[in-house]
Protein backbone atom coordinates (compact mmCIF):
# COMPACT_ATOMS: atom_id res chain seq x y z
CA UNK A 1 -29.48 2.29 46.40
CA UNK A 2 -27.22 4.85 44.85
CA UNK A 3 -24.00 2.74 46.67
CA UNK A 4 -25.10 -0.22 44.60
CA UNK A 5 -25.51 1.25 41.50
CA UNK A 6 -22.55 3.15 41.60
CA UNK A 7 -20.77 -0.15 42.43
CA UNK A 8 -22.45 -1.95 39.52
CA UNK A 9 -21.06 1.06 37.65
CA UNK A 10 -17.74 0.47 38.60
CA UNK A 11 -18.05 -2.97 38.14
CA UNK A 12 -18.63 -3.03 34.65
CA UNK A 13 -16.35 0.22 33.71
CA UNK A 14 -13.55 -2.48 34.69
CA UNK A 15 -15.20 -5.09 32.74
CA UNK A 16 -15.52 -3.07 29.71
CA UNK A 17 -11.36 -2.06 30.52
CA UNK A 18 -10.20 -5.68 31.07
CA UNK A 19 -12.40 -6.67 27.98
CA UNK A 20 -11.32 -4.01 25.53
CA UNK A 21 -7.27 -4.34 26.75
CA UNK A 22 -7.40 -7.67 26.15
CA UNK A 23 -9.18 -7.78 22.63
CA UNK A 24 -6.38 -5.51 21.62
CA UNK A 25 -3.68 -7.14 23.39
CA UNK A 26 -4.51 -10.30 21.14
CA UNK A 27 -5.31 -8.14 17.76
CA UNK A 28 -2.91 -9.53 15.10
CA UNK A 29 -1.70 -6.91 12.39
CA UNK A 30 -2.72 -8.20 8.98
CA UNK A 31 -0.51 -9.02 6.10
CA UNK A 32 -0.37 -7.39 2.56
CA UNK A 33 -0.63 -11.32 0.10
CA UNK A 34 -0.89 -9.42 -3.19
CA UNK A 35 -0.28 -5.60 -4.17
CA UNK A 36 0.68 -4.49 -8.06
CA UNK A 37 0.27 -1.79 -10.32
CA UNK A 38 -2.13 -2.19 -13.32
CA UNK A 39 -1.17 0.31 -15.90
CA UNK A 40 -3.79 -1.09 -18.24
CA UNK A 41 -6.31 0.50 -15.77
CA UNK A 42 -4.17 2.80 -13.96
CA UNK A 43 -5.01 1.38 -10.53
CA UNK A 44 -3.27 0.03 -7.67
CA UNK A 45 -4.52 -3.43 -6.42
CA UNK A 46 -4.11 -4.57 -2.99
CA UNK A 47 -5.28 -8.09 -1.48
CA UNK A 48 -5.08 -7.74 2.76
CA UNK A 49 -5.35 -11.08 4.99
CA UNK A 50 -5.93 -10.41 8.71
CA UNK A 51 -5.56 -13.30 10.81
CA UNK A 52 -8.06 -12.69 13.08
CA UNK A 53 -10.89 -12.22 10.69
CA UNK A 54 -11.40 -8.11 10.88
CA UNK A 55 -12.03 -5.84 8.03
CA UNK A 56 -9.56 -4.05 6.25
CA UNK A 57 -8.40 -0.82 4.81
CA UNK A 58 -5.36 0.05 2.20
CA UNK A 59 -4.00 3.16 2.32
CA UNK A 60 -1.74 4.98 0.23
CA UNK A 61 1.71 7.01 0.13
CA UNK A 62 2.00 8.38 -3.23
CA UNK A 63 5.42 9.84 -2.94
CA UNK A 64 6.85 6.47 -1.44
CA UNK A 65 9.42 8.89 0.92
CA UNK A 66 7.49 10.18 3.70
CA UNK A 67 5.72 7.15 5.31
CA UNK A 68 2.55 8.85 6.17
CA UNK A 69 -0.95 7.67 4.36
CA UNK A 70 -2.25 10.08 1.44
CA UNK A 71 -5.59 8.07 0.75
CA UNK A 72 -7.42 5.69 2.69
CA UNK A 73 -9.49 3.16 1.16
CA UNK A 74 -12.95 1.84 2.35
CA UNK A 75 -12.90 -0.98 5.08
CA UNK A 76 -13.65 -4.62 4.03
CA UNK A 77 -13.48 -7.84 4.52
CA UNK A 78 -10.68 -9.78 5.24
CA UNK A 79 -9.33 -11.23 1.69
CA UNK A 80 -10.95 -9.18 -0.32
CA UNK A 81 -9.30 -7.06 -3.02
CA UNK A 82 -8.97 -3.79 -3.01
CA UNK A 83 -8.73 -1.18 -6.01
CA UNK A 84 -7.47 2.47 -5.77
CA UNK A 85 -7.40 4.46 -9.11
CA UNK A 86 -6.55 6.04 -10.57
CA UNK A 87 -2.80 6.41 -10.09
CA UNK A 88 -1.88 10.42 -10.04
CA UNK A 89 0.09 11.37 -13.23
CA UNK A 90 3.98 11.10 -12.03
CA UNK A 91 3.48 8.70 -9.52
CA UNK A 92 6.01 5.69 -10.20
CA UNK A 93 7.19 4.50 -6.70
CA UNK A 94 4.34 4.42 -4.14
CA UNK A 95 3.99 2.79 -1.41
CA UNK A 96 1.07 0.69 0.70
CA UNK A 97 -0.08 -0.29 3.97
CA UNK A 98 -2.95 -2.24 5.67
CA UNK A 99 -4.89 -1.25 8.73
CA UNK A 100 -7.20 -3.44 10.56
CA UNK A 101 -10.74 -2.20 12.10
CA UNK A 102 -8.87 -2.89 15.62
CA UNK A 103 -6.32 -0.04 14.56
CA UNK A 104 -3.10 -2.79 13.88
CA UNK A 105 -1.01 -2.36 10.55
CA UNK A 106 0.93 -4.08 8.29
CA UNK A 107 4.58 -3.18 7.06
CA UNK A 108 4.64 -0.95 4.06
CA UNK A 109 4.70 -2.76 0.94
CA UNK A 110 6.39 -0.70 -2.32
CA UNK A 111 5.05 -0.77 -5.47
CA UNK A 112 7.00 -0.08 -8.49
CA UNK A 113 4.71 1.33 -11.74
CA UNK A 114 6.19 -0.40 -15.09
CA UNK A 115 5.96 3.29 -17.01
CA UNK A 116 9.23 3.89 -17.83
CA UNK A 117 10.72 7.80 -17.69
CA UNK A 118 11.74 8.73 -21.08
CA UNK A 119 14.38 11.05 -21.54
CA UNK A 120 16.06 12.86 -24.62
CA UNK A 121 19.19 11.08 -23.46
CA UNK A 122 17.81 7.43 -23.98
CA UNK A 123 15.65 7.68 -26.28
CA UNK A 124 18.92 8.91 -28.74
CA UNK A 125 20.52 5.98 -27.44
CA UNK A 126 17.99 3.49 -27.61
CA UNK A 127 17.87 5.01 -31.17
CA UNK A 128 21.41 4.54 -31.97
CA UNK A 129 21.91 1.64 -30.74
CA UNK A 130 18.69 -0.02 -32.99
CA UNK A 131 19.97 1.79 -36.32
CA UNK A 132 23.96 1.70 -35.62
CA UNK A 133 24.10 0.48 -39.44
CA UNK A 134 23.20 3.29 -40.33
CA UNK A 135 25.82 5.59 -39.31
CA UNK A 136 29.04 3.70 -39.99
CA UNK A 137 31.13 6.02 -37.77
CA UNK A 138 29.03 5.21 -34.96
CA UNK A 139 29.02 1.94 -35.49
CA UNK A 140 32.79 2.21 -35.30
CA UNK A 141 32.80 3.78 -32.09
CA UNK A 142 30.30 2.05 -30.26
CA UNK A 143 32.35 -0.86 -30.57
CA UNK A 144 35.20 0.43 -29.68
């Protein structure tokens, strides 16, 4: 009695090892269809497709430069958009990436806020160059 269920252990230990090799063998990483910066809202928006149906999860690399995941989002369904907000303050290239439920990813996908960085620099410039008739000099020497 104990050689047979010890057997039928054995037995399905492989089946369980043949089963869950192959489901991964065959798991497909999903793809990233949509991903943009709101600035409206402050929030990143992510739309995952995963061929094979599983649920999905965005994550996150604020600082764009490391490649490793700062914030995870919630799993869910394949298709279905994702928000994460908001944005930290100084964030301006970020990066994302999908994961499946199986544990298969996506490639990163960068993200680019519209804020632009001000400076003293520009702004004079940007300044200048609007009111040049105002400074005939400058005017002179900007089209020089």
């Amino acid at each position: 009695m104990k050689k047979k269920i010890f057997g039928i252990g054995i037995v399905l230990m492989l089946f369980m090892t043949t089963t869950l090799s192959f489901a991964s063998m065959n798991n497909n990483p999903p793809v990233i269809e949509e991903a943009h910066y709101d600035a409206t809202s402050n929030t990143v928006w992510c739309t995952p497709i995963d061929e094979d149906g599983d649920q999905c999860r965005v994550g996150v690399d604020w600082d764009s430069d490391t490649g490793s995941v700062d914030f995870w989002s919630q799993y869910r369904d394949s298709g279905e958009e994702h928000s994460i907000y908001p944005v930290p303050a100084g964030c301006h290239e970020f990066s994302v990436i999908v994961q499946d439920d199986n544990g298969a990813e996506s490639e990163w996908f960068a993200i680019k806020s519209k804020t632009k960085q001000f400076s003293f620099e520009s702004i004079l410039i940007d300044f200048l160059e609007k009111h040049s008739n105002w400074f005939p000099i400058l005017r002179y020497l900007l089209e020089i």
